[in-house]
C-alpha atoms as a PDB file:
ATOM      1  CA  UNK A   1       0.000   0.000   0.000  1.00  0.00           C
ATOM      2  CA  UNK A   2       1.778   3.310  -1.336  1.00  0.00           C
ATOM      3  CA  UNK A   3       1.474   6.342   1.625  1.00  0.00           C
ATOM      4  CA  UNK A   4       0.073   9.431   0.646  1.00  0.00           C
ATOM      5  CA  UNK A   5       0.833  13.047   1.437  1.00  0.00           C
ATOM      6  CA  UNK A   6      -1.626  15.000   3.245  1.00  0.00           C
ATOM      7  CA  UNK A   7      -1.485  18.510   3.232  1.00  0.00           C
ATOM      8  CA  UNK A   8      -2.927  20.885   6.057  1.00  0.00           C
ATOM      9  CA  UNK A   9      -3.269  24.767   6.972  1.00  0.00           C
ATOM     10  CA  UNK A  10      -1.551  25.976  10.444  1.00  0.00           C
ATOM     11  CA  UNK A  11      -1.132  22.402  11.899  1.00  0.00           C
ATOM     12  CA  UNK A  12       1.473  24.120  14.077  1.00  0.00           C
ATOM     13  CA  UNK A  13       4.986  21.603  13.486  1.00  0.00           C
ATOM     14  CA  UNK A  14       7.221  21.472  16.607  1.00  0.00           C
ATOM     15  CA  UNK A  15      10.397  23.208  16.587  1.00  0.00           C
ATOM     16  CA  UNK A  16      12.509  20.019  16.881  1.00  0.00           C
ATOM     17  CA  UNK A  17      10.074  18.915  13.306  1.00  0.00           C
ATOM     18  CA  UNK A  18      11.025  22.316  11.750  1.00  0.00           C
ATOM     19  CA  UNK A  19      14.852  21.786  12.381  1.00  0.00           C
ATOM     20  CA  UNK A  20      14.826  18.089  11.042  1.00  0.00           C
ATOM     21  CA  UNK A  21      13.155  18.957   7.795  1.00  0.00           C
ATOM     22  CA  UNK A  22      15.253  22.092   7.391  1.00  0.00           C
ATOM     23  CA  UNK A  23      18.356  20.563   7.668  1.00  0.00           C
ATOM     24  CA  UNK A  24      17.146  17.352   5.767  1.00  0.00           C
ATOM     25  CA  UNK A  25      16.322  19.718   2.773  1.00  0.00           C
ATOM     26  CA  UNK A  26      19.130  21.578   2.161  1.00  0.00           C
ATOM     27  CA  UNK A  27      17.130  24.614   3.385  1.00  0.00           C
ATOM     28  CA  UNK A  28      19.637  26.873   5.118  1.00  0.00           C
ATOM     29  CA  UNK A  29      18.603  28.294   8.247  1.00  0.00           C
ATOM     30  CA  UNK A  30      19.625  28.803  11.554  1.00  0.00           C
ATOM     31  CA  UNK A  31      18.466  25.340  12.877  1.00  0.00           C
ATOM     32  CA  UNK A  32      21.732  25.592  15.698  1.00  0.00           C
ATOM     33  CA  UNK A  33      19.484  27.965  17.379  1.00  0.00           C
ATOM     34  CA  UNK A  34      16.245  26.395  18.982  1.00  0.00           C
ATOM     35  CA  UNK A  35      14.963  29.657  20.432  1.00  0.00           C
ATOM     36  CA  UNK A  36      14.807  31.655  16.882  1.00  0.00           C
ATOM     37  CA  UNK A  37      13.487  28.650  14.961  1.00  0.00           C
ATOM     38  CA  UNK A  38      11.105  28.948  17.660  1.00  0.00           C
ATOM     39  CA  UNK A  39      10.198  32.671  17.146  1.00  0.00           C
ATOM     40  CA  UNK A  40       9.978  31.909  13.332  1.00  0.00           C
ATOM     41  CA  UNK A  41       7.078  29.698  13.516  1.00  0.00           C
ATOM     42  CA  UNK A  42       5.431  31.636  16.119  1.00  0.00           C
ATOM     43  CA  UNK A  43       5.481  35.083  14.365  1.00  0.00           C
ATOM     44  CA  UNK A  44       4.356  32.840  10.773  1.00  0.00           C
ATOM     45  CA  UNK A  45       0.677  33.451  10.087  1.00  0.00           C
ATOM     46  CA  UNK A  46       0.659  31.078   7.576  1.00  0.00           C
ATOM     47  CA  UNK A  47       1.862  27.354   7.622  1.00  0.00           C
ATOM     48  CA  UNK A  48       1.288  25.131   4.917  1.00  0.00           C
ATOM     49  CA  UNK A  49       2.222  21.197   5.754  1.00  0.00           C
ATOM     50  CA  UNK A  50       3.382  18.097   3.823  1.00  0.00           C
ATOM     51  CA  UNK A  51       3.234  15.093   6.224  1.00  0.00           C
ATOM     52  CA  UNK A  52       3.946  11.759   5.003  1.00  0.00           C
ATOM     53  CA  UNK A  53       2.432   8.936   7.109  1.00  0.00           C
ATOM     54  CA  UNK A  54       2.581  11.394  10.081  1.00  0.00           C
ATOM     55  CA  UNK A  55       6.195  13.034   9.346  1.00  0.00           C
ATOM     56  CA  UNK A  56       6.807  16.490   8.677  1.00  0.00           C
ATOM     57  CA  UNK A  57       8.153  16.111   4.641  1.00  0.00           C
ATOM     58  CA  UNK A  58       7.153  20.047   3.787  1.00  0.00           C
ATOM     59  CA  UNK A  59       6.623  23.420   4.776  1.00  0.00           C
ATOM     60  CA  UNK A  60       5.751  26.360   3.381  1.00  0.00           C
ATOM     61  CA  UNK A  61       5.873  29.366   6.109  1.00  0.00           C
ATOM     62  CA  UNK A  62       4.402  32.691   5.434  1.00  0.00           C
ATOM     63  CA  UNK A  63       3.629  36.170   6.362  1.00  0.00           C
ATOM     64  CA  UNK A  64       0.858  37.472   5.265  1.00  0.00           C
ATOM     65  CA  UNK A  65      -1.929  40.013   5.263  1.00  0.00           C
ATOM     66  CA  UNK A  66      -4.052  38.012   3.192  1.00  0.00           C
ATOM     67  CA  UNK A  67      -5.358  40.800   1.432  1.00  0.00           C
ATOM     68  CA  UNK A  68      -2.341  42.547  -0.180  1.00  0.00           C
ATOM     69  CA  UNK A  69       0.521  40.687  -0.064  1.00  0.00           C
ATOM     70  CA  UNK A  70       2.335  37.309   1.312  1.00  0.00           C
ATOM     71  CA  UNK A  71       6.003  37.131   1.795  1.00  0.00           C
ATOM     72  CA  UNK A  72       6.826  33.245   1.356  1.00  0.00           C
ATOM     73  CA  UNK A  73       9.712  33.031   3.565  1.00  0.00           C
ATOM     74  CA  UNK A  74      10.659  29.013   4.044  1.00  0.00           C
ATOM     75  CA  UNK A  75      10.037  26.314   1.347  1.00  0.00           C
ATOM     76  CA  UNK A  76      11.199  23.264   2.365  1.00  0.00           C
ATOM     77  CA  UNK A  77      10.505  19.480   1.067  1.00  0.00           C
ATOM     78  CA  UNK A  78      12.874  16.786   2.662  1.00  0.00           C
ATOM     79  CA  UNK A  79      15.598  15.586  -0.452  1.00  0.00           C
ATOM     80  CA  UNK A  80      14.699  12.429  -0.752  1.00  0.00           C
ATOM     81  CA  UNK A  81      10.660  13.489  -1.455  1.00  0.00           C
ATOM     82  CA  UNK A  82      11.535  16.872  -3.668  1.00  0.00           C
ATOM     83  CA  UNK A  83      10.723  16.064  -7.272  1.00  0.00           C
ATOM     84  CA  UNK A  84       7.644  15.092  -6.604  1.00  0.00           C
ATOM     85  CA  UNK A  85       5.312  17.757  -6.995  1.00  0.00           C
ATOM     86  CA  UNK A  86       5.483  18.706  -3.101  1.00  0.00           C
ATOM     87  CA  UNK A  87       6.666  22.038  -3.301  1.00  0.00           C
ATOM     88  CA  UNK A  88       4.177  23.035  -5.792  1.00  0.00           C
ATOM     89  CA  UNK A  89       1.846  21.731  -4.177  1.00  0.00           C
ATOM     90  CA  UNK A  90       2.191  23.651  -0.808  1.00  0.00           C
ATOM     91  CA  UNK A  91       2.664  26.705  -3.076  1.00  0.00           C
ATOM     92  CA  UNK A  92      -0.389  26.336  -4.619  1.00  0.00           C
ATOM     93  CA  UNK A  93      -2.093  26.044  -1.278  1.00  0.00           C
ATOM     94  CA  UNK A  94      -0.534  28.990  -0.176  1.00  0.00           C
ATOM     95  CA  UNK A  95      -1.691  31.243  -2.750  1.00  0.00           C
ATOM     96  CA  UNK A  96      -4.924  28.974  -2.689  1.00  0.00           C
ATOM     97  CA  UNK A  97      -5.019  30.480   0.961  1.00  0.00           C
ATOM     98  CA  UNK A  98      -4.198  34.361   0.600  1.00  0.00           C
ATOM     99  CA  UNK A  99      -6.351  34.396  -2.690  1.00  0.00           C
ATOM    100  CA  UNK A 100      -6.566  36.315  -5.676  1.00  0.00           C
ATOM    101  CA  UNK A 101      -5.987  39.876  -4.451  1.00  0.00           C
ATOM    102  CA  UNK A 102      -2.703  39.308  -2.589  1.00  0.00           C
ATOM    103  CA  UNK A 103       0.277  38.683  -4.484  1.00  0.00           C
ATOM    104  CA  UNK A 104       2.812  35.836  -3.328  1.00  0.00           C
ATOM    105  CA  UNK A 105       6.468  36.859  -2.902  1.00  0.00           C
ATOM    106  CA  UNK A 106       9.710  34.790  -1.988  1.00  0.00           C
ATOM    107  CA  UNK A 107      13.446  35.355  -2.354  1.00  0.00           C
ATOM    108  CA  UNK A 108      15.054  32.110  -3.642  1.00  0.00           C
ATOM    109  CA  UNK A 109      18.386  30.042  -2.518  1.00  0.00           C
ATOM    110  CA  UNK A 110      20.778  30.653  -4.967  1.00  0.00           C
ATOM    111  CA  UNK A 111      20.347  26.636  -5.951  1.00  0.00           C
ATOM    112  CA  UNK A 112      16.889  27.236  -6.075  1.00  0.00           C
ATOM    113  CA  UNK A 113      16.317  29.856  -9.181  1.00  0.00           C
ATOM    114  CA  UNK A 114      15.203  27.803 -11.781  1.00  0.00           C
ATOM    115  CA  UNK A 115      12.753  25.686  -9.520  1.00  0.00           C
ATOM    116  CA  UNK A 116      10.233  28.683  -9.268  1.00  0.00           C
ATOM    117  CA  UNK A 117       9.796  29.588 -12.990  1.00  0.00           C
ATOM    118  CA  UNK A 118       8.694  26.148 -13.738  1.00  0.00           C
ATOM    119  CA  UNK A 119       5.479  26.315 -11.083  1.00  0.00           C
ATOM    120  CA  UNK A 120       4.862  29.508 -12.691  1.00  0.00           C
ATOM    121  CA  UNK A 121       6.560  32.373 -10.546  1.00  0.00           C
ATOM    122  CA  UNK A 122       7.509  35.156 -12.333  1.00  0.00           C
ATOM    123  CA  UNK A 123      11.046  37.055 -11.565  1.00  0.00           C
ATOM    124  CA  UNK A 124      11.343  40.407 -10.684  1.00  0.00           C
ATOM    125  CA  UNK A 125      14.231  42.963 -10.778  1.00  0.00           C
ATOM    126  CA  UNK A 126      12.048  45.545  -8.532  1.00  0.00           C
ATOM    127  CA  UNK A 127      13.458  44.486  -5.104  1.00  0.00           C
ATOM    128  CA  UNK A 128      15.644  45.680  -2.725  1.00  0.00           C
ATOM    129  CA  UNK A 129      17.104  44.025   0.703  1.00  0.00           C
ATOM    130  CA  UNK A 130      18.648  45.199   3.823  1.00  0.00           C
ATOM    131  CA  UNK A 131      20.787  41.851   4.638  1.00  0.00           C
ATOM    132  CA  UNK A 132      20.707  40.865   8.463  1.00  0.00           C
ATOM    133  CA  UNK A 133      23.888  40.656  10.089  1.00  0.00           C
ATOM    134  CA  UNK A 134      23.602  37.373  12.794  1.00  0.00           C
END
């Protein structure tokens, strides 16, 4: 019997979850440091979920106002899943989620820039950044 993924809205991962998939997908973050991890999924107001016969396989973490804008901040599948349609998929919810009227924004990993024009992101040149420091 093949497992399926099942997908769900603010089902609130644990910290020690969030670090495991992060560093399982290549995703850099600061996963040495419980306590920020922490205040990164508490201060997301969106959290779309991939869970694969109860495990944490995806997240897509968000900040939104759901009627202007959504900043897409973490998109994460665990390697040995990606390639499967996961990350589109939790993008789709996501925008499925903030709807028509707020447009979806994310700065990509540098290994990451030609995944997001095949699911049909557009690039922009418009953006500026200041970079944090720690």
């Amino acid at each position: 019997m093949q497992s399926t993924i099942h997908y769900s809205l603010n089902d609130h991962p644990t910290v020690d979850e969030v670090i495991e998939l992060y560093d399982d997908s290549g995703l850099r973050r600061p996963t040495y440091d419980r306590g920020r991890i922490a205040e990164m999924l508490r201060h997301a107001n969106l959290t779309v979920s991939a869970r694969l016969d109860g495990k944490l396989v995806g997240l897509a973490r968000s900040l939104t106002d759901f009627s202007y804008c959504c900043y897409l901040s973490d998109l994460a599948v665990s390697k040995a899943l990606q390639h499967q349609g996961i990350g589109t998929e939790l993008v789709r919810l996501t925008k499925r989620e903030i709807g028509d009227r707020a447009m979806l924004l994310l700065l990509s990993a540098p290994d990451a820039m030609e995944y997001y024009p095949k699911i049909g992101m557009e690039r922009v040149e418009n953006g500026f950044i200041i970079k944090r420091t720690i």
